[in-house]
C-alpha atoms as a PDB file:
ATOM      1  CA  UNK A   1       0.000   0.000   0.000  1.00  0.00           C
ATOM      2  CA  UNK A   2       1.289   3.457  -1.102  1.00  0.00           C
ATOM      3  CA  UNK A   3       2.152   5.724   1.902  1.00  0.00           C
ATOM      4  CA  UNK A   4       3.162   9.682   2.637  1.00  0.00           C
ATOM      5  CA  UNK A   5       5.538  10.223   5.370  1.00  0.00           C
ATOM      6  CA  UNK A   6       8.126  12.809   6.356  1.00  0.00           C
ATOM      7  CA  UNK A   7      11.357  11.367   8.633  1.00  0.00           C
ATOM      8  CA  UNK A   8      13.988  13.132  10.172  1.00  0.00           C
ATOM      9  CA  UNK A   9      16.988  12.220   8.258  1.00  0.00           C
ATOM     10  CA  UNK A  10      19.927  12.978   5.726  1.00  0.00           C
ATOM     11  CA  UNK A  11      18.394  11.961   1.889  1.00  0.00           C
ATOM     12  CA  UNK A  12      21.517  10.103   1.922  1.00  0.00           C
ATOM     13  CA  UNK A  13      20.901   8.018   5.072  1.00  0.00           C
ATOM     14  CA  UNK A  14      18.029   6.214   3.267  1.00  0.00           C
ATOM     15  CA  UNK A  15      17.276   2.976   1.833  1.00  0.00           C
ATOM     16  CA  UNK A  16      14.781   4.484  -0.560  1.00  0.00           C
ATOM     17  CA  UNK A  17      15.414   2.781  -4.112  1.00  0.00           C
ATOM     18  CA  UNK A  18      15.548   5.732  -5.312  1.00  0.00           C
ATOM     19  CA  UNK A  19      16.379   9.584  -4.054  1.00  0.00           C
ATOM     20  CA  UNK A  20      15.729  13.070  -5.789  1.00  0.00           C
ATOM     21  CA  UNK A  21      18.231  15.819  -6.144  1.00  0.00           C
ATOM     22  CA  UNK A  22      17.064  19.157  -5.505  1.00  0.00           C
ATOM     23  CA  UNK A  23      18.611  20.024  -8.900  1.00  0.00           C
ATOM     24  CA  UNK A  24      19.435  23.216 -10.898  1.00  0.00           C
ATOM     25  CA  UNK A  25      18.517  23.342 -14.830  1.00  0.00           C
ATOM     26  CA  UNK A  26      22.363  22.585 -15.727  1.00  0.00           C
ATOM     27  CA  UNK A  27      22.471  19.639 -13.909  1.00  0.00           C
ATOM     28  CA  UNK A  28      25.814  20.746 -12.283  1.00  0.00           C
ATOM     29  CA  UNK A  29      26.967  20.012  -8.499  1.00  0.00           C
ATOM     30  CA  UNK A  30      25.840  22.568  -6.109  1.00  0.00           C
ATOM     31  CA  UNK A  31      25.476  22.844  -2.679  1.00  0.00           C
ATOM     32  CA  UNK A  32      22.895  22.454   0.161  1.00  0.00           C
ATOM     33  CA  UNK A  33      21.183  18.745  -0.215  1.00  0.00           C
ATOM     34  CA  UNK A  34      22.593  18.870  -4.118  1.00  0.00           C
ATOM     35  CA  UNK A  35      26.324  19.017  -2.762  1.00  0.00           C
ATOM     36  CA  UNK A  36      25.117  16.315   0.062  1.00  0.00           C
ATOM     37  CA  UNK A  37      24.176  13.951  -2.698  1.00  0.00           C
ATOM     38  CA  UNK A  38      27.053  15.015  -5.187  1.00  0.00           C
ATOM     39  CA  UNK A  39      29.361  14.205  -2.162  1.00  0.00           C
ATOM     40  CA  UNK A  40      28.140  11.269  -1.223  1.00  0.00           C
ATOM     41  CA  UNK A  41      27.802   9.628  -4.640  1.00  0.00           C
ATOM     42  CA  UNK A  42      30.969  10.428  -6.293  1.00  0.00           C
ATOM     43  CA  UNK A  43      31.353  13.832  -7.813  1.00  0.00           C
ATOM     44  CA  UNK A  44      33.088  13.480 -11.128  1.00  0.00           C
ATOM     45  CA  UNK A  45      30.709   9.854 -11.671  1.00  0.00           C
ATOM     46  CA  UNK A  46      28.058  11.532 -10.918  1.00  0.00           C
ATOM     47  CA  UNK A  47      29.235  15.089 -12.723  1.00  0.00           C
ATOM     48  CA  UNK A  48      29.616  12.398 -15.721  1.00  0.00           C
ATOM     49  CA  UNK A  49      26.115  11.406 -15.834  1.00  0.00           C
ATOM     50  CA  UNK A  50      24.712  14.564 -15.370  1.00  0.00           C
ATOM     51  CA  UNK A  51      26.488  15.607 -18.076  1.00  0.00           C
ATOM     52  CA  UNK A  52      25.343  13.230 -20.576  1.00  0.00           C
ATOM     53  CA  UNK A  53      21.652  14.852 -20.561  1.00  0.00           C
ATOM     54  CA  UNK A  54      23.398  18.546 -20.156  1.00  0.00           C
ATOM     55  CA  UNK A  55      20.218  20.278 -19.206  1.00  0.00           C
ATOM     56  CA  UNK A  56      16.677  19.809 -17.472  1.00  0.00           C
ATOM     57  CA  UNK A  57      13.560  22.359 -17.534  1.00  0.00           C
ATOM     58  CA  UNK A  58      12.187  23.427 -14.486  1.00  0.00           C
ATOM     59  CA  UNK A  59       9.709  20.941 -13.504  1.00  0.00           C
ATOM     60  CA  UNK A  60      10.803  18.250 -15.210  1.00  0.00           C
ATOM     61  CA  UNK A  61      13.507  15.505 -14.125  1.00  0.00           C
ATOM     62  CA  UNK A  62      16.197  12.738 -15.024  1.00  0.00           C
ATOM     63  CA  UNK A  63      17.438  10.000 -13.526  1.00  0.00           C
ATOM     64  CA  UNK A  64      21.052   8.785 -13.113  1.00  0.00           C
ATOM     65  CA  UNK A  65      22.102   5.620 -10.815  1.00  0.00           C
ATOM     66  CA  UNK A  66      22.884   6.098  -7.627  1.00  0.00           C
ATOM     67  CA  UNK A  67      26.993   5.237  -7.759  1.00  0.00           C
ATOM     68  CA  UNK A  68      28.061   5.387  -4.165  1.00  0.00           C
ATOM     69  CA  UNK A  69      25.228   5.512  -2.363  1.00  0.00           C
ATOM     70  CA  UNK A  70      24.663   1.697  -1.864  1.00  0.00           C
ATOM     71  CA  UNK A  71      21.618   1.664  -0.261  1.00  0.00           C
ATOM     72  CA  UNK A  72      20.063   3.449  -3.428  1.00  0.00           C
ATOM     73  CA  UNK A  73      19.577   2.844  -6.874  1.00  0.00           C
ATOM     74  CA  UNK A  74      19.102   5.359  -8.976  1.00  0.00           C
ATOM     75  CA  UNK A  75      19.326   9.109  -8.224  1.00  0.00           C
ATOM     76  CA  UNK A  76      16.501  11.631  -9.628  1.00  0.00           C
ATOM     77  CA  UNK A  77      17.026  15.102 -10.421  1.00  0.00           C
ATOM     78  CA  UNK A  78      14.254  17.632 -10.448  1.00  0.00           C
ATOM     79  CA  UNK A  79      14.234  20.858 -11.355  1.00  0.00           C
ATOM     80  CA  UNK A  80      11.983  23.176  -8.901  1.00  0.00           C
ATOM     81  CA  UNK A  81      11.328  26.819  -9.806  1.00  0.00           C
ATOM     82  CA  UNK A  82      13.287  29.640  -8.508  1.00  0.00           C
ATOM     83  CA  UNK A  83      10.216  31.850  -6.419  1.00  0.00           C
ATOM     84  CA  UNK A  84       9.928  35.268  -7.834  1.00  0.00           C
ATOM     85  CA  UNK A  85       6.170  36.250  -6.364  1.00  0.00           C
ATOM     86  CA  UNK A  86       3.896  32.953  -7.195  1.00  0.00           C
ATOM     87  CA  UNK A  87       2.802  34.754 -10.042  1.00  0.00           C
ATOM     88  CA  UNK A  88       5.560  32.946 -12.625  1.00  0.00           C
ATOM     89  CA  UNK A  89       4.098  29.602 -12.531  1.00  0.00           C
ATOM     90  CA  UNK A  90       5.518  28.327  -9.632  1.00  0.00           C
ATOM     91  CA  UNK A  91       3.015  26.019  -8.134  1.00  0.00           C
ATOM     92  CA  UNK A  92       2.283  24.266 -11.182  1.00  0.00           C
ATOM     93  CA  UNK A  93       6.133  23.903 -11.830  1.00  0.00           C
ATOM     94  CA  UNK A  94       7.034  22.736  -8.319  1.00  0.00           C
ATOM     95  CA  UNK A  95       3.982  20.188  -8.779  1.00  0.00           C
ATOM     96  CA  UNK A  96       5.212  18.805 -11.882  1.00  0.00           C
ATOM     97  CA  UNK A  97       8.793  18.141 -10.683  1.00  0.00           C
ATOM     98  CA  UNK A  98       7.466  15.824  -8.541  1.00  0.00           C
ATOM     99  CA  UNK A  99       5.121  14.328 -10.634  1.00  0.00           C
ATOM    100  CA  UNK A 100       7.868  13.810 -12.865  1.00  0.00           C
ATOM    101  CA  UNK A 101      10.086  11.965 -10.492  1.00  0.00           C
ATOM    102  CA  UNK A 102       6.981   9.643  -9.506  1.00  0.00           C
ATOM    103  CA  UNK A 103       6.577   8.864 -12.947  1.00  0.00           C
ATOM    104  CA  UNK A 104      10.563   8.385 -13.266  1.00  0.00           C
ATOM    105  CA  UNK A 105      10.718   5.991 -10.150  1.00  0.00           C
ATOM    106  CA  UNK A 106       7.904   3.952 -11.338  1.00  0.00           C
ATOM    107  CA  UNK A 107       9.147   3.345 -15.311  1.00  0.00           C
ATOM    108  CA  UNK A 108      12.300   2.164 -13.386  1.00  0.00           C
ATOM    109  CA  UNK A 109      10.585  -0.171 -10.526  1.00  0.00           C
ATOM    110  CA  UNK A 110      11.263   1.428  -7.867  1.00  0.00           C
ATOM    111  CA  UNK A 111       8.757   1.101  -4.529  1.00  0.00           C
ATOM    112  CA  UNK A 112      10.358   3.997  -2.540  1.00  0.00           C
ATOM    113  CA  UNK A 113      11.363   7.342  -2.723  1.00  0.00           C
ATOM    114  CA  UNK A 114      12.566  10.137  -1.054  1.00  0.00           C
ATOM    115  CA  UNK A 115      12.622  13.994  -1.809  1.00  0.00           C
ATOM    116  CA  UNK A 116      13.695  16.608  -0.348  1.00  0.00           C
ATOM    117  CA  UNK A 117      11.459  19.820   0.247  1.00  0.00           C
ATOM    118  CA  UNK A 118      12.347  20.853  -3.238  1.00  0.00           C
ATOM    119  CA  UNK A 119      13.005  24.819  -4.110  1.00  0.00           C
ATOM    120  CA  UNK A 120      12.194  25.759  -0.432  1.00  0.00           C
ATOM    121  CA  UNK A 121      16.347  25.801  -0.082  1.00  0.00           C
ATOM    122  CA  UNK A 122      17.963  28.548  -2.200  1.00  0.00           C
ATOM    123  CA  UNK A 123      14.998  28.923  -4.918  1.00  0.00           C
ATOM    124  CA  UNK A 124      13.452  30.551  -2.150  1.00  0.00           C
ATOM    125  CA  UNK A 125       9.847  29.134  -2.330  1.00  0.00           C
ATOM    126  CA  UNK A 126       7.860  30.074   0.749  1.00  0.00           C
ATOM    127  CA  UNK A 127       8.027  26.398   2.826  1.00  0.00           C
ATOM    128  CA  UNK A 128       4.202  26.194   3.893  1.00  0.00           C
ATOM    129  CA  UNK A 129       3.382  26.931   0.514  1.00  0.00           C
ATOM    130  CA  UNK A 130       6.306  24.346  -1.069  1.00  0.00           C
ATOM    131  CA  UNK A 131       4.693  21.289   1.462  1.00  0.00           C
ATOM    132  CA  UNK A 132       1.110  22.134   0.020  1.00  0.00           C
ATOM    133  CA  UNK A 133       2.107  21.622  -3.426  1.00  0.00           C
ATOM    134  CA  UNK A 134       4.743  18.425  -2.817  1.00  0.00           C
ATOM    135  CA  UNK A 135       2.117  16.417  -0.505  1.00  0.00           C
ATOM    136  CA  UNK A 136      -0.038  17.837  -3.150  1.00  0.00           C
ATOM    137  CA  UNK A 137       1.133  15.821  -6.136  1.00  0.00           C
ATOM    138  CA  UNK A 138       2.750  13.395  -4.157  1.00  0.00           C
ATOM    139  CA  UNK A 139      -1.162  12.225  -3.193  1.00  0.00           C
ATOM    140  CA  UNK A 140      -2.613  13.190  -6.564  1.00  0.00           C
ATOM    141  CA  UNK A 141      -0.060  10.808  -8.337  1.00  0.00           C
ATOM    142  CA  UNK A 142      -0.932   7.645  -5.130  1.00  0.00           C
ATOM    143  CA  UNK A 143      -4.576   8.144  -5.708  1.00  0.00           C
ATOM    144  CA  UNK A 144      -3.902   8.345  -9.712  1.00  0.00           C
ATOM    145  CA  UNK A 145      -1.779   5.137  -9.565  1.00  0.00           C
ATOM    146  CA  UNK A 146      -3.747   2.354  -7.211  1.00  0.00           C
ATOM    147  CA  UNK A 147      -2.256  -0.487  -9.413  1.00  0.00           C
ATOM    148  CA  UNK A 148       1.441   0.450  -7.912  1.00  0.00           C
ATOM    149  CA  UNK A 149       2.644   0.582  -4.503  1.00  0.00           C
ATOM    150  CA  UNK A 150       5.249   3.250  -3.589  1.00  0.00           C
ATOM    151  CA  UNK A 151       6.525   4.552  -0.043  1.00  0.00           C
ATOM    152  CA  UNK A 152       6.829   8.157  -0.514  1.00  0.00           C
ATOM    153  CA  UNK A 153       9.403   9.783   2.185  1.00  0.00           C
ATOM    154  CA  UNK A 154      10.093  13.309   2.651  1.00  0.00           C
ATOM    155  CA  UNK A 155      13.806  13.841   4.461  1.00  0.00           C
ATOM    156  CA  UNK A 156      13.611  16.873   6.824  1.00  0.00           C
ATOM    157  CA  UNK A 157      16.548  17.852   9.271  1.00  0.00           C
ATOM    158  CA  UNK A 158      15.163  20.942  10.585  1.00  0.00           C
ATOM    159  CA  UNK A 159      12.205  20.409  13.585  1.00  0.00           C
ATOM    160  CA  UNK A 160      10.004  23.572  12.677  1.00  0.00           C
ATOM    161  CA  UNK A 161      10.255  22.499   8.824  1.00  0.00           C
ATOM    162  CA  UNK A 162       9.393  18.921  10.002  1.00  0.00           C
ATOM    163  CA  UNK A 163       6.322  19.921  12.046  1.00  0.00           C
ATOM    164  CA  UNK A 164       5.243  22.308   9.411  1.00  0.00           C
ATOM    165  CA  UNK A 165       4.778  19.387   6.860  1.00  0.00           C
ATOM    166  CA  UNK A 166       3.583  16.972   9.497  1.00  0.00           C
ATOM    167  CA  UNK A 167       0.436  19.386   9.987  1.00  0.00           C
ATOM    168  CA  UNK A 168       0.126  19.712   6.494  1.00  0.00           C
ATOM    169  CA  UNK A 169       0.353  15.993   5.629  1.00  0.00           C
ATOM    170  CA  UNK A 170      -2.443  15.546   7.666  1.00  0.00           C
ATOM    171  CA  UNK A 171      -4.953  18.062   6.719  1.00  0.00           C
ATOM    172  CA  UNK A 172      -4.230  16.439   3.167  1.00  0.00           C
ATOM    173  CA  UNK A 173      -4.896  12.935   4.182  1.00  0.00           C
ATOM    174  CA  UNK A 174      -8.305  14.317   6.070  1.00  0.00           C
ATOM    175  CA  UNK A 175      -9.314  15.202   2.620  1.00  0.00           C
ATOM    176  CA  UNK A 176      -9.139  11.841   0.612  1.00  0.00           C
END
């Protein structure tokens, strides 16, 4: 059975078959929980990889394997929007980045994922508003996909950002 849940943990501390990389549209090593992943996969392999697609739109994603991150196989990289005012397509952009990596994960097999809170790093998106839309089309794409099973799990570190998509997650689970 398909599931929602948000753990305290590094995105490269799970077994998740496969992870998603908060990723920039060149596809290059960056920092925050892109450097995190970067690091702990093998730069250059995983420079290498990126490489051979070159470029990703915002809201879209590609998927790479996993290298040194045993525990993992394949590594997804989605492209969230930069937030300007919500006014630049945003929430339909952040939605489709992880719609796209759901759809990813499942043409490859994989049963679990994990994300991070994509955009609401350096992009800037406004974090209560980046949980609605991520448990958003996280749920839309269980409850549009009842034939596959897939354990969907957000990695937090920080407690207030934790809570904040705790409450969430369960106001959208009250609705279905």
């Amino acid at each position: 059975m398909s599931q929602i849940r948000i753990e305290k943990i590094s995105i490269t501390d799970t077994d998740a078959d496969c992870i998603v990389n908060a990723a920039n549209s060149q596809l290059a090593g960056g920092s925050g929980v892109c450097g995190a992943i970067f690091r702990a996969a093998g730069w250059d392999q995983l420079q290498n990889a990126c490489d051979v697609y070159g470029h990703c739109d915002t809201g879209s994603a590609v998927i790479t394997p996993a290298f040194n991150l045993k525990k993992n196989k394949y590594i997804i990289h989605a492209v969230g929007p930069i937030y300007k005012d919500g006014k630049h397509h945003e929430p339909e952009l952040l939605y489709s980045c992880y719609r796209e990596s759901l759809k990813l994960a499942k043409e490859n097999g994989c049963h679990s994922i994990a994300f991070p809170l994509i955009s609401a790093g350096i992009f800037g998106y406004p974090k209560a508003e980046a949980w609605r839309k991520a448990l958003q089309s996280c749920n839309d794409f269980i409850n549009s996909n009842k034939d596959y099973d897939i354990d969907i799990i957000f990695t937090i570190l920080d407690d207030r950002i934790l809570q904040m998509g705790n409450d969430e997650l369960k106001k959208i689970m009250s609705e279905n």
